[in-house]
Protein backbone atom coordinates (compact mmCIF):
# COMPACT_ATOMS: atom_id res chain seq x y z
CA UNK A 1 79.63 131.57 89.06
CA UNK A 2 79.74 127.76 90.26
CA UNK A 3 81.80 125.52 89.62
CA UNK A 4 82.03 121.68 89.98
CA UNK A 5 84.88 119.85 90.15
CA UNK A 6 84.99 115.69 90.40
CA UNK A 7 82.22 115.68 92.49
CA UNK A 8 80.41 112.41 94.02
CA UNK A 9 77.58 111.12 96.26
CA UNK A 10 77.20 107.89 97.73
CA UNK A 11 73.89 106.45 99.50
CA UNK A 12 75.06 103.23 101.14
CA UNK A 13 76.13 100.81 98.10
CA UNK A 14 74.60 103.26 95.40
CA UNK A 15 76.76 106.00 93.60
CA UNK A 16 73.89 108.51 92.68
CA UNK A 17 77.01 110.66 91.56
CA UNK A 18 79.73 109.58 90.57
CA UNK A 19 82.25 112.22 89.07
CA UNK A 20 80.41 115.21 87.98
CA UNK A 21 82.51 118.57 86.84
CA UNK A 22 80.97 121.49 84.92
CA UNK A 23 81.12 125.82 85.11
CA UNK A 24 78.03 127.58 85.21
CA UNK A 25 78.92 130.89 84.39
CA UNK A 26 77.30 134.44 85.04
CA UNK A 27 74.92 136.28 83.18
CA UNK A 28 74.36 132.77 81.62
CA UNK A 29 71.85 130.25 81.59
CA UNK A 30 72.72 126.66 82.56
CA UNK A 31 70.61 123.29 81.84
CA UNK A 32 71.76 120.22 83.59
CA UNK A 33 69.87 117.46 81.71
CA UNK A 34 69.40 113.36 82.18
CA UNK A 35 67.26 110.96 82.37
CA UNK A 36 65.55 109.82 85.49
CA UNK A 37 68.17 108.70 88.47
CA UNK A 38 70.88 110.54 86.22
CA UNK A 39 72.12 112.44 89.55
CA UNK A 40 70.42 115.79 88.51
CA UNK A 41 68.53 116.61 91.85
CA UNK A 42 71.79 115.13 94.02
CA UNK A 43 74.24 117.52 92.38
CA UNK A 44 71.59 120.32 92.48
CA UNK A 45 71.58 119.84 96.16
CA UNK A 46 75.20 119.74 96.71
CA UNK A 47 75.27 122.79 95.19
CA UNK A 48 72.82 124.03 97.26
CA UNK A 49 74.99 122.53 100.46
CA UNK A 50 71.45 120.78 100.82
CA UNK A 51 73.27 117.76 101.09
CA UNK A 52 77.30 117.15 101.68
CA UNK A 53 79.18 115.59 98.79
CA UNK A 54 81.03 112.33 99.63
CA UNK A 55 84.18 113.75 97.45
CA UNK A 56 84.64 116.63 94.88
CA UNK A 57 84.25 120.17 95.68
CA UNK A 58 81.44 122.95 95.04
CA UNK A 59 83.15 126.81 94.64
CA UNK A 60 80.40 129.52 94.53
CA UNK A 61 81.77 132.92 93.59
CA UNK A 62 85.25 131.62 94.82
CA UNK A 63 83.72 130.16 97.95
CA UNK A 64 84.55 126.62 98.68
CA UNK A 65 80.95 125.23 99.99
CA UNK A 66 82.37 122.66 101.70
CA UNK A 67 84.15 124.92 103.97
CA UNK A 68 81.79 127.68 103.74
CA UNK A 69 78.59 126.89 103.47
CA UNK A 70 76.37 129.45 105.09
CA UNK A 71 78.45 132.17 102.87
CA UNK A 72 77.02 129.80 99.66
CA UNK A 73 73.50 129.65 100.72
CA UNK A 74 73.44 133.69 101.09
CA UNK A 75 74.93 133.98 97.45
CA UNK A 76 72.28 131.13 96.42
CA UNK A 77 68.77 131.28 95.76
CA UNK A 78 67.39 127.55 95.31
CA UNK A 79 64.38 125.99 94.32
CA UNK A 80 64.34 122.61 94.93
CA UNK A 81 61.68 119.48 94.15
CA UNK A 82 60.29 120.16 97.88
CA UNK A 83 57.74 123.21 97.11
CA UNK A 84 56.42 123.14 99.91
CA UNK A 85 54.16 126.37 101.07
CA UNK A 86 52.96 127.11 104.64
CA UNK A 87 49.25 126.49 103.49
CA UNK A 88 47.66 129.09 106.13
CA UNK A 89 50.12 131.73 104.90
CA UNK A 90 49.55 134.24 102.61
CA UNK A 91 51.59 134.22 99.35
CA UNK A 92 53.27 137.68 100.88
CA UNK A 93 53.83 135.78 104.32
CA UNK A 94 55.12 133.18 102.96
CA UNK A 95 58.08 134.95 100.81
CA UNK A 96 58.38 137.46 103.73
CA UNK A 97 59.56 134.37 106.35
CA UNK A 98 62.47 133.16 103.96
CA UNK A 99 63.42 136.91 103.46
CA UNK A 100 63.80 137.43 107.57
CA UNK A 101 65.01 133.86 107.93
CA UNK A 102 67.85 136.01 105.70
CA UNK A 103 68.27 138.42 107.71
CA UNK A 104 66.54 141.31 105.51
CA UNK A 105 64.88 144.87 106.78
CA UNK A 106 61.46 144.92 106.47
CA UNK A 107 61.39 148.15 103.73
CA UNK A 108 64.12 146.11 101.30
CA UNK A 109 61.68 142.80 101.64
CA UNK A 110 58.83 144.66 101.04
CA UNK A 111 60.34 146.31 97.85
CA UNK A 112 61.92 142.57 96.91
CA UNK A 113 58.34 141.03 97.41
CA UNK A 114 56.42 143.74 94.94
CA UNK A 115 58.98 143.41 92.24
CA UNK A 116 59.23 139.68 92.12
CA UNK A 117 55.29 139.67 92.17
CA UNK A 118 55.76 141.77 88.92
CA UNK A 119 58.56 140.10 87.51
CA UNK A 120 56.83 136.46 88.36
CA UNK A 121 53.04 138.06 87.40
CA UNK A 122 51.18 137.15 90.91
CA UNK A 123 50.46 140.38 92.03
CA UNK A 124 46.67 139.87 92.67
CA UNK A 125 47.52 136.61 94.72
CA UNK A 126 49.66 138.24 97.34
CA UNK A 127 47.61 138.39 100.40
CA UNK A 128 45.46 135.48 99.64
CA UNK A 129 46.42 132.14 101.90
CA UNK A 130 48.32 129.83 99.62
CA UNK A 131 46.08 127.03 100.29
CA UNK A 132 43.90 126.00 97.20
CA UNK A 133 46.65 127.36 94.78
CA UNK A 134 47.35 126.07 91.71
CA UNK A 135 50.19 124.23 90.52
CA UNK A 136 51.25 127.55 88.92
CA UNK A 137 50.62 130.16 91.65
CA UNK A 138 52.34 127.91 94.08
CA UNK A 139 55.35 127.54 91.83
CA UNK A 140 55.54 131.60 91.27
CA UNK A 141 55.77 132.02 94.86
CA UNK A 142 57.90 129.06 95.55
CA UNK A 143 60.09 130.93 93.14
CA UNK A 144 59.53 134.40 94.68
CA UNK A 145 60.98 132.98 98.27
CA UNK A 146 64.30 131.77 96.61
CA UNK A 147 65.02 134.56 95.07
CA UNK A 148 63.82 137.08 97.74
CA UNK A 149 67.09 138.10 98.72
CA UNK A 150 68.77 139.12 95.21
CA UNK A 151 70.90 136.00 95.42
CA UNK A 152 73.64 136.42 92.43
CA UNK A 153 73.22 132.42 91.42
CA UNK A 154 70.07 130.91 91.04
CA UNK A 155 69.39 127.44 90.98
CA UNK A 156 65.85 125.81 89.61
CA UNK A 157 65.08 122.63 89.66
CA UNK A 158 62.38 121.68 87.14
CA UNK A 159 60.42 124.78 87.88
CA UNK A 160 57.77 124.48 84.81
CA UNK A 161 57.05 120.54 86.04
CA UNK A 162 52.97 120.69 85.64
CA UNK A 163 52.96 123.91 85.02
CA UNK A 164 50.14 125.62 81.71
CA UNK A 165 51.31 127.63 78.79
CA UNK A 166 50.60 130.64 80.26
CA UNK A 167 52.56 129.85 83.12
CA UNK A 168 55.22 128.23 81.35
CA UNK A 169 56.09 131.51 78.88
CA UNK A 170 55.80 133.28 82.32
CA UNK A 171 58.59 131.68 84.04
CA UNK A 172 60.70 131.63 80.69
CA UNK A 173 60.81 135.15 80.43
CA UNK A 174 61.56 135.65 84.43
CA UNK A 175 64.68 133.30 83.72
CA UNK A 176 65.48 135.42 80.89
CA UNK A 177 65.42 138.54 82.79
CA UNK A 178 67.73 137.01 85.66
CA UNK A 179 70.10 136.14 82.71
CA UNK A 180 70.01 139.77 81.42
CA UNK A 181 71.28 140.65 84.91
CA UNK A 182 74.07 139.17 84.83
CA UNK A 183 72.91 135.74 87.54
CA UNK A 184 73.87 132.36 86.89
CA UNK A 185 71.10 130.44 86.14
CA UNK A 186 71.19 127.11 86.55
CA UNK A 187 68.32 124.59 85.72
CA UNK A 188 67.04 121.13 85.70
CA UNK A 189 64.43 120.19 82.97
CA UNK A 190 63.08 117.04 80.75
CA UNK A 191 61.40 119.24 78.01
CA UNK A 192 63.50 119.98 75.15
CA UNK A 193 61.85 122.69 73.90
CA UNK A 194 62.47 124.57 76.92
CA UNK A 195 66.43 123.68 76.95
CA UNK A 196 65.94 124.84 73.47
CA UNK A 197 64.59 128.32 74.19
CA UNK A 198 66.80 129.06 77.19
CA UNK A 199 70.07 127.75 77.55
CA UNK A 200 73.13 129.16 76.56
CA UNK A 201 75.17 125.58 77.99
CA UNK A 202 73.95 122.16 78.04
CA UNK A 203 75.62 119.74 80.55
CA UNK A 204 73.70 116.13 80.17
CA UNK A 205 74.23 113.70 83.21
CA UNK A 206 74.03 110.07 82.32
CA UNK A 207 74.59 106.87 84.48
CA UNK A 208 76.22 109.49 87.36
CA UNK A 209 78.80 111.66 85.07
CA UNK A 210 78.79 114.04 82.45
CA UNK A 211 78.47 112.94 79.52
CA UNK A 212 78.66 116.53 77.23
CA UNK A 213 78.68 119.52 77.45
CA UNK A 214 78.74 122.95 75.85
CA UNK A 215 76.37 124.97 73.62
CA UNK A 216 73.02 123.59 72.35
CA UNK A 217 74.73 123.91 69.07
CA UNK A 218 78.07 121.92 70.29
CA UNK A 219 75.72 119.02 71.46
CA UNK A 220 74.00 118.71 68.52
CA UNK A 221 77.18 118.47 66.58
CA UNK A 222 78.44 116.10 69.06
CA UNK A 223 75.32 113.50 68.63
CA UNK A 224 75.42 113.81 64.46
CA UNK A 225 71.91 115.26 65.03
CA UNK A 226 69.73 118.80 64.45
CA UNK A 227 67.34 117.81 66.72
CA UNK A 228 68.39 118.64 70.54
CA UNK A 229 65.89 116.04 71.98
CA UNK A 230 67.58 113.50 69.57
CA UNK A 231 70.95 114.37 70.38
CA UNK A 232 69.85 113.99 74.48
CA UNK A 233 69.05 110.27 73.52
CA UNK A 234 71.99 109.69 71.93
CA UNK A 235 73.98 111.08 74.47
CA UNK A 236 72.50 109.48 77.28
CA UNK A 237 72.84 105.80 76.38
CA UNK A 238 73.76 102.54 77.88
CA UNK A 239 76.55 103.50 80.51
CA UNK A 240 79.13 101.56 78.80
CA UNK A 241 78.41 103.92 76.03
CA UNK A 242 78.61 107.06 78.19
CA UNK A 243 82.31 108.70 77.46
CA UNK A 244 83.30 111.38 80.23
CA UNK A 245 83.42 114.72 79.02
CA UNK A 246 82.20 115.54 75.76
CA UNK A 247 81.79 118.59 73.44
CA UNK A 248 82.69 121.72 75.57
């Protein structure tokens, strides 16, 4: 579980955060929405003790990250907007480095690596250098290396960005399967119809707060709307308009 309480970031004069609170709770699946600059990536990083919050707190399983942070990141897995792969590295090397960097025996890695293959559908791409991937294959393995270490909360951060169909439905059904054991899952995305097909919450970020949250259902409610990508624009308005809190 994670939860978020008041938190806030400030770069110099700028308050990408401002007061952010939400629960993302386990065996569920999570989508922190907003527009562009809405604070989505800065909280995700906070979470992800990526970055240090200039106030609020971050509790992972009960574990303050502030205090704590190395005892987060093992009980995280996080992919972040930096997908970076080693290019000369095979796909196998690749998730293999984060799971030592972790500490793991070889024989659990090696199991970890062939069932996240499966799970994530790269199998035949596993000792071929990552260079000259596509968008897709690099995601799947970008993917594989957070979550090479069975981490119980998982945090994505616009993983289908670019990504085909194919791909796409892929990745859905991996997140699905992470939900039906029992991780938080929490996720970043701008396509509705994802959000749609996913996520049991909704917490929307606007102007550097939250401005709802709850079930797809609660938000739609909330905005007067059926349609989710509607509601969103409502939702997300001029930051006068924005009212702390929302549906839960």
């Amino acid at each position: 579980m994670i939860e978020v309480a008041s938190l806030a970031k400030r770069f110099g004069s700028v308050d990408a955060v401002r007061r952010v609170s939400f629960t993302a709770a386990d065996g569920r699946v999570t989508g922190l929405l907003g527009p562009n600059g809405a604070g989505k990536t800065t909280t995700l990083r906070m979470i992800s003790t990526l970055l240090a919050p200039s106030a609020g707190v971050v509790s992972v399983d009960g574990i303050d990250a502030g205090q704590e942070p190395l005892a987060v990141r093992a009980r995280v897995g996080a992919l972040s907007d930096a997908r970076g792969l080693y290019a000369r590295l095979t796909a196998r090397e690749n998730i293999a480095y984060y799971g030592e960097l972790r500490g793991m025996a070889r024989p659990r890695l090696a199991e970890s690596i062939g069932r996240l293959a499966s799970l994530l559908e790269f199998e035949s791409l596993l000792d071929r250098r990552t260079e000259g991937f596509s968008q897709g294959e690099r995601m799947k393995v970008a993917i594989a290396r957070a979550l090479v270490h069975d981490p119980p909360n998982v945090i994505l951060d616009e993983p289908t960005n670019g990504l085909d169909v194919m791909t796409t439905r892929s990745l859905r059904e991996a997140v699905r399967r992470l939900r039906e054991a029992g991780k938080c899952v929490l996720f970043s995305s701008h396509v509705m119809q994802e959000v749609a097909a996913l996520c049991d919450e909704i917490v929307i970020v606007a102007h550097g707060v939250v401005s709802a949250a709850g079930t797809p259902a609660a938000i739609r409610e909330a905005a007067g709307c059926e349609d989710l990508e509607e509601a969103f624009v409502r939702l997300t308005g001029p930051a006068d308009a924005v009212a702390p809190g929302g549906p839960r």
